[in-house]
PDB file of N, CA and C in Angstrom:
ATOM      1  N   UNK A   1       2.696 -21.207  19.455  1.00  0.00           N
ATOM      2  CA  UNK A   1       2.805 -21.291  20.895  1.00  0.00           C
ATOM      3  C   UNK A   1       1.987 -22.467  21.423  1.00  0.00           C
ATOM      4  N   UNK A   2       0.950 -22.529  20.964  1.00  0.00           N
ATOM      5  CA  UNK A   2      -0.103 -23.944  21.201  1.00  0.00           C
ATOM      6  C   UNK A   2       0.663 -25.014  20.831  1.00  0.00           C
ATOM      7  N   UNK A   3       1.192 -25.460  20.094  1.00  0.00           N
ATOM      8  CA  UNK A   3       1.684 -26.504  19.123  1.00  0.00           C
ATOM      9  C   UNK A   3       3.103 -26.693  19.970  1.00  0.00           C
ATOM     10  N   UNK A   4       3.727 -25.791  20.375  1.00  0.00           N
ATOM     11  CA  UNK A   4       4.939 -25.833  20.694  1.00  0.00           C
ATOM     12  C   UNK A   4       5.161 -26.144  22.105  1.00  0.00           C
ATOM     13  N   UNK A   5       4.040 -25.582  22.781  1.00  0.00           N
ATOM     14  CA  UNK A   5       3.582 -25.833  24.166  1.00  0.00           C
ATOM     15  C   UNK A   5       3.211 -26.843  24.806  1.00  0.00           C
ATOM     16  N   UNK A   6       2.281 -27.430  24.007  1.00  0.00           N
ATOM     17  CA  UNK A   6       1.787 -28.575  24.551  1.00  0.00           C
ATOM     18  C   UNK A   6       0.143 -28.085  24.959  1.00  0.00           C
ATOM     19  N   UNK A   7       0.024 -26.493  25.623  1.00  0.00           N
ATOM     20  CA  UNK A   7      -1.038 -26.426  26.214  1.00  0.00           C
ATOM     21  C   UNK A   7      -2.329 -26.160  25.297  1.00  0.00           C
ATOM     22  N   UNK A   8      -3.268 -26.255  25.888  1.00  0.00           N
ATOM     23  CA  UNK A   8      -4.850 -25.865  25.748  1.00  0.00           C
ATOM     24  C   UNK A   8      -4.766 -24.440  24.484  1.00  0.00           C
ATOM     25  N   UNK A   9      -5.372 -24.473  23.574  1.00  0.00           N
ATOM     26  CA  UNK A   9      -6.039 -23.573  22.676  1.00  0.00           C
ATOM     27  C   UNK A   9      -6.739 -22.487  23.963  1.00  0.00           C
ATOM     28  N   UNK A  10      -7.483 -23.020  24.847  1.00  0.00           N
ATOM     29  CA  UNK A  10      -8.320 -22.252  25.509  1.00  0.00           C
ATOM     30  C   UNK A  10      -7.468 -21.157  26.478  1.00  0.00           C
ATOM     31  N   UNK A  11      -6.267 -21.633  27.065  1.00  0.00           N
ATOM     32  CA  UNK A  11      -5.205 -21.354  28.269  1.00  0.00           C
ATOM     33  C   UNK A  11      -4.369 -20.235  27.541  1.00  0.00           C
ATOM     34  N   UNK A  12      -3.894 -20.806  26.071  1.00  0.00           N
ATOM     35  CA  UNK A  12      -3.176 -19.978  25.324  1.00  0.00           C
ATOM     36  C   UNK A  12      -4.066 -18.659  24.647  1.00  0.00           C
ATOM     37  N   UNK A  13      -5.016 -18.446  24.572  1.00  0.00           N
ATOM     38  CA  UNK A  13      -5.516 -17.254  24.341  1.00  0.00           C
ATOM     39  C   UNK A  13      -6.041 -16.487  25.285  1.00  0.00           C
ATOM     40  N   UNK A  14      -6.469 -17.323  26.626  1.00  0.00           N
ATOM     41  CA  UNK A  14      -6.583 -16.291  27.398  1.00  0.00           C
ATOM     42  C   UNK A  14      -5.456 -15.400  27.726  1.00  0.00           C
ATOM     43  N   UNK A  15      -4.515 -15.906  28.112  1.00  0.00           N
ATOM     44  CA  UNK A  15      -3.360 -15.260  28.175  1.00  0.00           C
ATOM     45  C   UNK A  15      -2.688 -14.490  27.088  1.00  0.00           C
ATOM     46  N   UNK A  16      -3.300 -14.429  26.260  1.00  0.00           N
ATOM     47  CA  UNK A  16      -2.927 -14.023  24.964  1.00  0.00           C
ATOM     48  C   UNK A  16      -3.831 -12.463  24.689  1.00  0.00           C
ATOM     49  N   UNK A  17      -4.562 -12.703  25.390  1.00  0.00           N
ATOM     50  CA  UNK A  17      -6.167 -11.747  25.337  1.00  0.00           C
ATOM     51  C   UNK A  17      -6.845 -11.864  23.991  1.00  0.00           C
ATOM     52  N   UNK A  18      -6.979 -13.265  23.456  1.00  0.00           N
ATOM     53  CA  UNK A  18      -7.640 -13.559  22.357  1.00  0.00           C
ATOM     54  C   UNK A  18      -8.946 -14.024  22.739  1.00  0.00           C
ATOM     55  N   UNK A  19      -9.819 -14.070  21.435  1.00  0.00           N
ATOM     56  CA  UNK A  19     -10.870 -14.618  21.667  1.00  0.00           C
ATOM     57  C   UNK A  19     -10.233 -16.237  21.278  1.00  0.00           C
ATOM     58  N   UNK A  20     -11.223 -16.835  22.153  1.00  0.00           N
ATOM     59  CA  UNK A  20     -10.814 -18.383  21.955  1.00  0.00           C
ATOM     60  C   UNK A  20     -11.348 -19.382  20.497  1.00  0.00           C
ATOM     61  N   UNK A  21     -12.114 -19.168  19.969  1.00  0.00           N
ATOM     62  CA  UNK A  21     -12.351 -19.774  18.804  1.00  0.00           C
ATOM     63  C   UNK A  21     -11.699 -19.241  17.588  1.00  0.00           C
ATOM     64  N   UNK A  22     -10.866 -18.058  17.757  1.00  0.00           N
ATOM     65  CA  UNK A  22      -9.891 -17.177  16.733  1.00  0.00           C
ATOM     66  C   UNK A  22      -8.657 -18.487  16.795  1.00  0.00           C
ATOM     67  N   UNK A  23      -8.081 -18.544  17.973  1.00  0.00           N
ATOM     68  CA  UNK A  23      -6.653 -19.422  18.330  1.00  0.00           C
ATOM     69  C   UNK A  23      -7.117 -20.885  18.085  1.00  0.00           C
ATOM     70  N   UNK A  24      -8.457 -21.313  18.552  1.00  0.00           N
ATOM     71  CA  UNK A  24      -9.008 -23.188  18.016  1.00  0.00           C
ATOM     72  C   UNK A  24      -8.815 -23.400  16.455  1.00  0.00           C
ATOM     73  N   UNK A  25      -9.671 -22.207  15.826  1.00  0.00           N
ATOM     74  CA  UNK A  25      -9.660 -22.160  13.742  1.00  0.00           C
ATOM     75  C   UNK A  25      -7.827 -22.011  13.365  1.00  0.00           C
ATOM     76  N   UNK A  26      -7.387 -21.088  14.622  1.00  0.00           N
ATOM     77  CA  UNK A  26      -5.742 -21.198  13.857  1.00  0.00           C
ATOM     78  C   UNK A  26      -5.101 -22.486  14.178  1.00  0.00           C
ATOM     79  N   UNK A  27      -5.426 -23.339  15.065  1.00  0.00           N
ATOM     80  CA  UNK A  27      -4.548 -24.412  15.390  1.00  0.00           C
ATOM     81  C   UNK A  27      -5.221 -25.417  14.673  1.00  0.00           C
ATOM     82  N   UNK A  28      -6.704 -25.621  14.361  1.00  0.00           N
ATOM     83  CA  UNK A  28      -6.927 -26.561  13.794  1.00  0.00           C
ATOM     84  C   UNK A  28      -6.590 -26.028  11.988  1.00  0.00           C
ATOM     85  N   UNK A  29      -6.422 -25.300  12.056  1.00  0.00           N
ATOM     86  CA  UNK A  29      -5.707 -25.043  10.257  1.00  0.00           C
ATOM     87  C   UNK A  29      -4.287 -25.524  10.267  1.00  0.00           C
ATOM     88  N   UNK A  30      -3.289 -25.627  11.481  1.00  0.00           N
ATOM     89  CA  UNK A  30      -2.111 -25.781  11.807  1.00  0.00           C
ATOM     90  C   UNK A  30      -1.938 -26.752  11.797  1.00  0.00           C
ATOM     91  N   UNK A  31      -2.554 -27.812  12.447  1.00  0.00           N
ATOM     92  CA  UNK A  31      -2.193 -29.005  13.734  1.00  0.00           C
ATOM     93  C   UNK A  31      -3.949 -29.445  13.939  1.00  0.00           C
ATOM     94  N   UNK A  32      -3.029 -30.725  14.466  1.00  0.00           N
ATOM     95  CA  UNK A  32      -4.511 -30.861  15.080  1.00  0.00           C
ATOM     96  C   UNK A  32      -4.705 -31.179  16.762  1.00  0.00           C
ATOM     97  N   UNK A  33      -6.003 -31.441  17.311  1.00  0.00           N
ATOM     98  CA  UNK A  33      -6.277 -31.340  18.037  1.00  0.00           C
ATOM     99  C   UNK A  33      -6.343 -32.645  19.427  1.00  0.00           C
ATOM    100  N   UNK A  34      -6.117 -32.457  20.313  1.00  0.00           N
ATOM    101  CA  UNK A  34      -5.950 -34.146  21.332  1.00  0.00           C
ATOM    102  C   UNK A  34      -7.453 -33.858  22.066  1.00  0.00           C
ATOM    103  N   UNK A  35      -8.118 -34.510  22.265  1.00  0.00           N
ATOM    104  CA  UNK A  35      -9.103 -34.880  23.307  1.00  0.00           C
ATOM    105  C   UNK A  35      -9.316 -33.805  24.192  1.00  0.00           C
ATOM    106  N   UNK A  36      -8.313 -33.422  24.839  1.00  0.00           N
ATOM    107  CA  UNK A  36      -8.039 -32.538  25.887  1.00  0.00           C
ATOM    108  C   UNK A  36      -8.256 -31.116  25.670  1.00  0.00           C
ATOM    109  N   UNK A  37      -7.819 -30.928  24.329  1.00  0.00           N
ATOM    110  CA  UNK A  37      -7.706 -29.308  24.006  1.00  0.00           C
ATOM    111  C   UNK A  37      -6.236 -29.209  23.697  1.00  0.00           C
ATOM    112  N   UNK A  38      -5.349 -29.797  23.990  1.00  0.00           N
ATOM    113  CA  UNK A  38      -4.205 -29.491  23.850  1.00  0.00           C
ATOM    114  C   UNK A  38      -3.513 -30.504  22.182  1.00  0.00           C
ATOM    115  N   UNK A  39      -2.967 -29.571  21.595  1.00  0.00           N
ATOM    116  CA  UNK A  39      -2.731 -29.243  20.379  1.00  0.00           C
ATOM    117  C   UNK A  39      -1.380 -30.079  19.976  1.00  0.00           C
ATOM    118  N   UNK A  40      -1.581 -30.802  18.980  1.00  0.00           N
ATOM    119  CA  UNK A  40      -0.140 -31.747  18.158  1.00  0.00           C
ATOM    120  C   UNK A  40       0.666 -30.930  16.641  1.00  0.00           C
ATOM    121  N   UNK A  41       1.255 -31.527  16.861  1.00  0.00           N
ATOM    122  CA  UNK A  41       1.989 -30.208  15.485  1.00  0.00           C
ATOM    123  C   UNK A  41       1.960 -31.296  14.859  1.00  0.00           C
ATOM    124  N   UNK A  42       1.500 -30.810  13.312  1.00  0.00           N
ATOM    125  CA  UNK A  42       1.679 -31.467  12.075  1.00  0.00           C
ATOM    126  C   UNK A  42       2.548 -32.255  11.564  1.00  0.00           C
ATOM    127  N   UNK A  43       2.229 -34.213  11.077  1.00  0.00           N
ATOM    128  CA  UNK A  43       3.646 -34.249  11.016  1.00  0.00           C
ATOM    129  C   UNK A  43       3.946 -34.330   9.140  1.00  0.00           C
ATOM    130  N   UNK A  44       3.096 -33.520   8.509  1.00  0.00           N
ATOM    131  CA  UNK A  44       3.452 -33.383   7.038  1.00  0.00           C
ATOM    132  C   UNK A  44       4.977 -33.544   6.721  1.00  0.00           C
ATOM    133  N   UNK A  45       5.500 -33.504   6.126  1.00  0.00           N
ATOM    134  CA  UNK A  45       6.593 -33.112   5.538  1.00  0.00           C
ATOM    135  C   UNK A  45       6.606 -31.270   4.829  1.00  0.00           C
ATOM    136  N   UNK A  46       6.029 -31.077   4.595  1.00  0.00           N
ATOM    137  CA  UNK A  46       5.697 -29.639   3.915  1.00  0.00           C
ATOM    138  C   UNK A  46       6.531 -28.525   4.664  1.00  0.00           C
ATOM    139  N   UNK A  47       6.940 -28.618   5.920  1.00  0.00           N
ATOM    140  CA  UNK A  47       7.485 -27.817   7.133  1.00  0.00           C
ATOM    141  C   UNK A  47       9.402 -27.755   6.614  1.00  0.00           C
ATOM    142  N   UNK A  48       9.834 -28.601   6.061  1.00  0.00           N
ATOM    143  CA  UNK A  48      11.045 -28.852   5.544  1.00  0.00           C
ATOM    144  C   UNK A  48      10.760 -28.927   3.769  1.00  0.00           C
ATOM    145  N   UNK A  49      11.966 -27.643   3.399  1.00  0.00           N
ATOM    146  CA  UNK A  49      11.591 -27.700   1.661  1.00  0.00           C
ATOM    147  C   UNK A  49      12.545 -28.544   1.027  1.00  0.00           C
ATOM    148  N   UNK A  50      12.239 -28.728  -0.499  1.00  0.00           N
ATOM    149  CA  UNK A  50      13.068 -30.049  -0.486  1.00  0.00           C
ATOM    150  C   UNK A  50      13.798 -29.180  -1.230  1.00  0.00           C
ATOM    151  N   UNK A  51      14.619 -29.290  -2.421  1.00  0.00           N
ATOM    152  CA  UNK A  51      15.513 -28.802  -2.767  1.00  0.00           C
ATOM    153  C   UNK A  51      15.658 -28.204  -3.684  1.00  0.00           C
ATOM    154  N   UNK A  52      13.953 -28.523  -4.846  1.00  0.00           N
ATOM    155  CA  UNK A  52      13.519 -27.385  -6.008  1.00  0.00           C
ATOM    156  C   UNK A  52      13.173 -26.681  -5.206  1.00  0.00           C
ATOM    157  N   UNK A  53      12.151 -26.671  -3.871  1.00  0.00           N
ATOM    158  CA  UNK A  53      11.796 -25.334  -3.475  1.00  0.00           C
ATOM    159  C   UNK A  53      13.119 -24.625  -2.980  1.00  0.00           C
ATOM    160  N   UNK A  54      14.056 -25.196  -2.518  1.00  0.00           N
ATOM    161  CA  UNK A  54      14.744 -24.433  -1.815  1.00  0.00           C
ATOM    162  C   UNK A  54      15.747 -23.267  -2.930  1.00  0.00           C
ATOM    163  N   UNK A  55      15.630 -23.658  -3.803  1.00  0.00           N
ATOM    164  CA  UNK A  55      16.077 -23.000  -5.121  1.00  0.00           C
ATOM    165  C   UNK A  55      15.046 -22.052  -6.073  1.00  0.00           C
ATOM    166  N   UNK A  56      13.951 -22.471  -5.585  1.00  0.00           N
ATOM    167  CA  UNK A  56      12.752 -21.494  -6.283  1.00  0.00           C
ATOM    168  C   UNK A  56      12.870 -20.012  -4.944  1.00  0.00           C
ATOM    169  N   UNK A  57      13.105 -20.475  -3.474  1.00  0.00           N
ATOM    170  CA  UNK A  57      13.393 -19.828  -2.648  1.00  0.00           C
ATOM    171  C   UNK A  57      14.531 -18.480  -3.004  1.00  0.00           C
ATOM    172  N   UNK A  58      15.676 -19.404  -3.208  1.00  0.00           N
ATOM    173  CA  UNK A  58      16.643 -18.711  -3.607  1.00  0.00           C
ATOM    174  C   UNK A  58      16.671 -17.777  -4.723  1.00  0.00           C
ATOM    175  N   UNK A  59      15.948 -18.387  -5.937  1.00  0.00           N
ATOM    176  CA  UNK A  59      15.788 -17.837  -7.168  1.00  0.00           C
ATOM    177  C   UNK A  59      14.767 -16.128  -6.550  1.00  0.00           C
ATOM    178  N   UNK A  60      13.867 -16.554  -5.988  1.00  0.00           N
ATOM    179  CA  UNK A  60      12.842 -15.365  -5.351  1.00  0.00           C
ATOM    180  C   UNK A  60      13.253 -14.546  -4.980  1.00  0.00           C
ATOM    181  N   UNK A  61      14.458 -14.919  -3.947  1.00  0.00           N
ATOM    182  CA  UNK A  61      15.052 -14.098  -2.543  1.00  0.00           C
ATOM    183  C   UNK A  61      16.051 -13.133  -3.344  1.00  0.00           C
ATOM    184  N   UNK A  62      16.719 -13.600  -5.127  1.00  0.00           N
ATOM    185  CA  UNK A  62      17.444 -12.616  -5.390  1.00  0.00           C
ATOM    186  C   UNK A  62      16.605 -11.668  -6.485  1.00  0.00           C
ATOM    187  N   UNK A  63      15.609 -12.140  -6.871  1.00  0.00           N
ATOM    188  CA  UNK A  63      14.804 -11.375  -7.552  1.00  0.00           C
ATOM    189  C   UNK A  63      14.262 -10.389  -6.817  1.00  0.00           C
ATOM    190  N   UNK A  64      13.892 -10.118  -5.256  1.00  0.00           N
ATOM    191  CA  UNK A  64      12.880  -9.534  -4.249  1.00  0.00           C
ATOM    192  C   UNK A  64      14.327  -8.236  -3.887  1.00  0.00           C
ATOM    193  N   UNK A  65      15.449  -9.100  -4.060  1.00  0.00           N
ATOM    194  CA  UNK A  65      16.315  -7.363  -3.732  1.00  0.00           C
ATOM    195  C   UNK A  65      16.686  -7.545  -4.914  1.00  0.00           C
ATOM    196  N   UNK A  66      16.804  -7.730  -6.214  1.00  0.00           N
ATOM    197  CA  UNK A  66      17.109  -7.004  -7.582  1.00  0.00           C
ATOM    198  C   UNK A  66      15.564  -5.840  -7.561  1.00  0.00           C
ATOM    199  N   UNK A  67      14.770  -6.592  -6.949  1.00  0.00           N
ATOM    200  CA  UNK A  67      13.414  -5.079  -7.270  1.00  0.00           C
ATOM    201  C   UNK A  67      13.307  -4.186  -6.232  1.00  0.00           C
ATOM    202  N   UNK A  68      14.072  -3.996  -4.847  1.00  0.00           N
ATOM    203  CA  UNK A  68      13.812  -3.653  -4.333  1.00  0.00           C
ATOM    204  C   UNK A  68      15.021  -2.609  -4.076  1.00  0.00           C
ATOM    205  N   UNK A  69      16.062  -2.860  -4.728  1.00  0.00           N
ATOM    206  CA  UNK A  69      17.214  -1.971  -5.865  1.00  0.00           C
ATOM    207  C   UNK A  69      16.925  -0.704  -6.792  1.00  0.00           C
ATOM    208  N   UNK A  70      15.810  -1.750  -7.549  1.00  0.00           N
ATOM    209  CA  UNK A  70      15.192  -0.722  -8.753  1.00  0.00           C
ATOM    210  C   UNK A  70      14.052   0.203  -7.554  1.00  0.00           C
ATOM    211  N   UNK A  71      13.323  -0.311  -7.060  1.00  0.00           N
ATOM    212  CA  UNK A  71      12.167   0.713  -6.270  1.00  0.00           C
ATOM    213  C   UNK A  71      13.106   1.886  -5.719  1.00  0.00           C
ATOM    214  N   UNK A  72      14.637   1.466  -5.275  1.00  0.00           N
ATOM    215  CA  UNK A  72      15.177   2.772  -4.527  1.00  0.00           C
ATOM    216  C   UNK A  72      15.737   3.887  -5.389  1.00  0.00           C
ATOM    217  N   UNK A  73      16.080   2.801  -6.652  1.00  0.00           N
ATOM    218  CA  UNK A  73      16.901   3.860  -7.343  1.00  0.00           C
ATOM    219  C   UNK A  73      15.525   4.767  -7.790  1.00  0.00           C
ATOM    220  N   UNK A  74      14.736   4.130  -8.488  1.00  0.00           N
ATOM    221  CA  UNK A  74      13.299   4.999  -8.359  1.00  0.00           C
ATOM    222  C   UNK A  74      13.162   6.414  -7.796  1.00  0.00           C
ATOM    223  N   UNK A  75      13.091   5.834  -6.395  1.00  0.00           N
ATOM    224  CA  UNK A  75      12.348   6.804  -5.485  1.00  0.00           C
ATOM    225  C   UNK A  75      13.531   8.097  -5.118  1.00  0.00           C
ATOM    226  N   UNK A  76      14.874   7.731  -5.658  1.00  0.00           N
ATOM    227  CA  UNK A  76      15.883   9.056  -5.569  1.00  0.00           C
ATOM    228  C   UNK A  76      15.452   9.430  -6.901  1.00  0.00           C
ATOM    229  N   UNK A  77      15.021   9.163  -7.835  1.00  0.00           N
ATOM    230  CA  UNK A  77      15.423  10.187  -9.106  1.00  0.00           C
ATOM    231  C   UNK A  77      14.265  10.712  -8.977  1.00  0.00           C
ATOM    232  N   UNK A  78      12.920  10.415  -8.329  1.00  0.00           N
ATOM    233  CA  UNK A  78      12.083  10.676  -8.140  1.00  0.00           C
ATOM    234  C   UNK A  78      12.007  12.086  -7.205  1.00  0.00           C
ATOM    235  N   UNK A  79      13.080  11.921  -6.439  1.00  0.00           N
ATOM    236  CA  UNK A  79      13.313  13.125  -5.427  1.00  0.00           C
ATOM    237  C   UNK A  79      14.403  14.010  -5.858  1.00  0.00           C
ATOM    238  N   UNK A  80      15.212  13.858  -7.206  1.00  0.00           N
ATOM    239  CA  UNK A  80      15.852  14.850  -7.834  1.00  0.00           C
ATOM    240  C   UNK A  80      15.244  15.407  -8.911  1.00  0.00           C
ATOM    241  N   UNK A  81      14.527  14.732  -9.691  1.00  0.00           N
ATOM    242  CA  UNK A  81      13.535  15.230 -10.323  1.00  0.00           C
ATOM    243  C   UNK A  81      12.687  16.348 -10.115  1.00  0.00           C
ATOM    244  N   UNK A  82      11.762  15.795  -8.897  1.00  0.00           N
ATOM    245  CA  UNK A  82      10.887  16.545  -7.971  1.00  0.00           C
ATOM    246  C   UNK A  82      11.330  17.491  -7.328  1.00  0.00           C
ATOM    247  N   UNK A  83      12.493  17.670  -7.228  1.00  0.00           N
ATOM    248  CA  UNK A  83      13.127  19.014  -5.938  1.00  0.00           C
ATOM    249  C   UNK A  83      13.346  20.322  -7.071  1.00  0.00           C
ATOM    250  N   UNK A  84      13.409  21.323  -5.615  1.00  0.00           N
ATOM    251  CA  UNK A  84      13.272  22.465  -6.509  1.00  0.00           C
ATOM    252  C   UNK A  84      13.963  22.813  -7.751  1.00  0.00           C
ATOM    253  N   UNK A  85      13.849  23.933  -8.462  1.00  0.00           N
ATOM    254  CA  UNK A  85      13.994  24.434  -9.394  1.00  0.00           C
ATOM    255  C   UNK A  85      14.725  25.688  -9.221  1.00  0.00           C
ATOM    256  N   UNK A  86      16.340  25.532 -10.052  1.00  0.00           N
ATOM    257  CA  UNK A  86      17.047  26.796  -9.959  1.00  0.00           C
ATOM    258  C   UNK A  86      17.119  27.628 -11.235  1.00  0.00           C
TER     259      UNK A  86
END
């Protein structure tokens, strides 16, 4: 919101009901800072992935529901298992 805004670290947390040196440590880990207080967005490249990450991404994203497949099938046999006894 700082970065995107344009405004003050100080403006954006009051309104935020933050403490103000919580939102300064997050923007200066983010972005950095103008004279003023008011906040520049990073111009790294790191913000855009290139195209091994975007495939290490992909590779992740189908591994995270192949396990999250196995956790369900899990947690039913877990609950047929576990259920009563005739």
């Amino acid at each position: 919101m700082v970065l995107s805004s344009g405004r003050s670290a100080k403006s954006v947390s009051k309104e935020l009901g933050l403490d103000g040196s919580v939102l300064s440590r997050w923007v200066k880990e983010r972005g950095t800072v103008r004279a003023g207080g008011s906040a520049v967005a990073p111009t790294s490249q790191a913000a855009v992935p290139s195209a091994d990450q975007a495939d290490v991404i992909a590779r992740l994203q189908r591994e995270n529901e192949q396990l999250r497949m196995e956790r369900d099938i899990l947690k039913k046999s877990i609950a047929i298992f576990a259920g009563p006894r005739t």
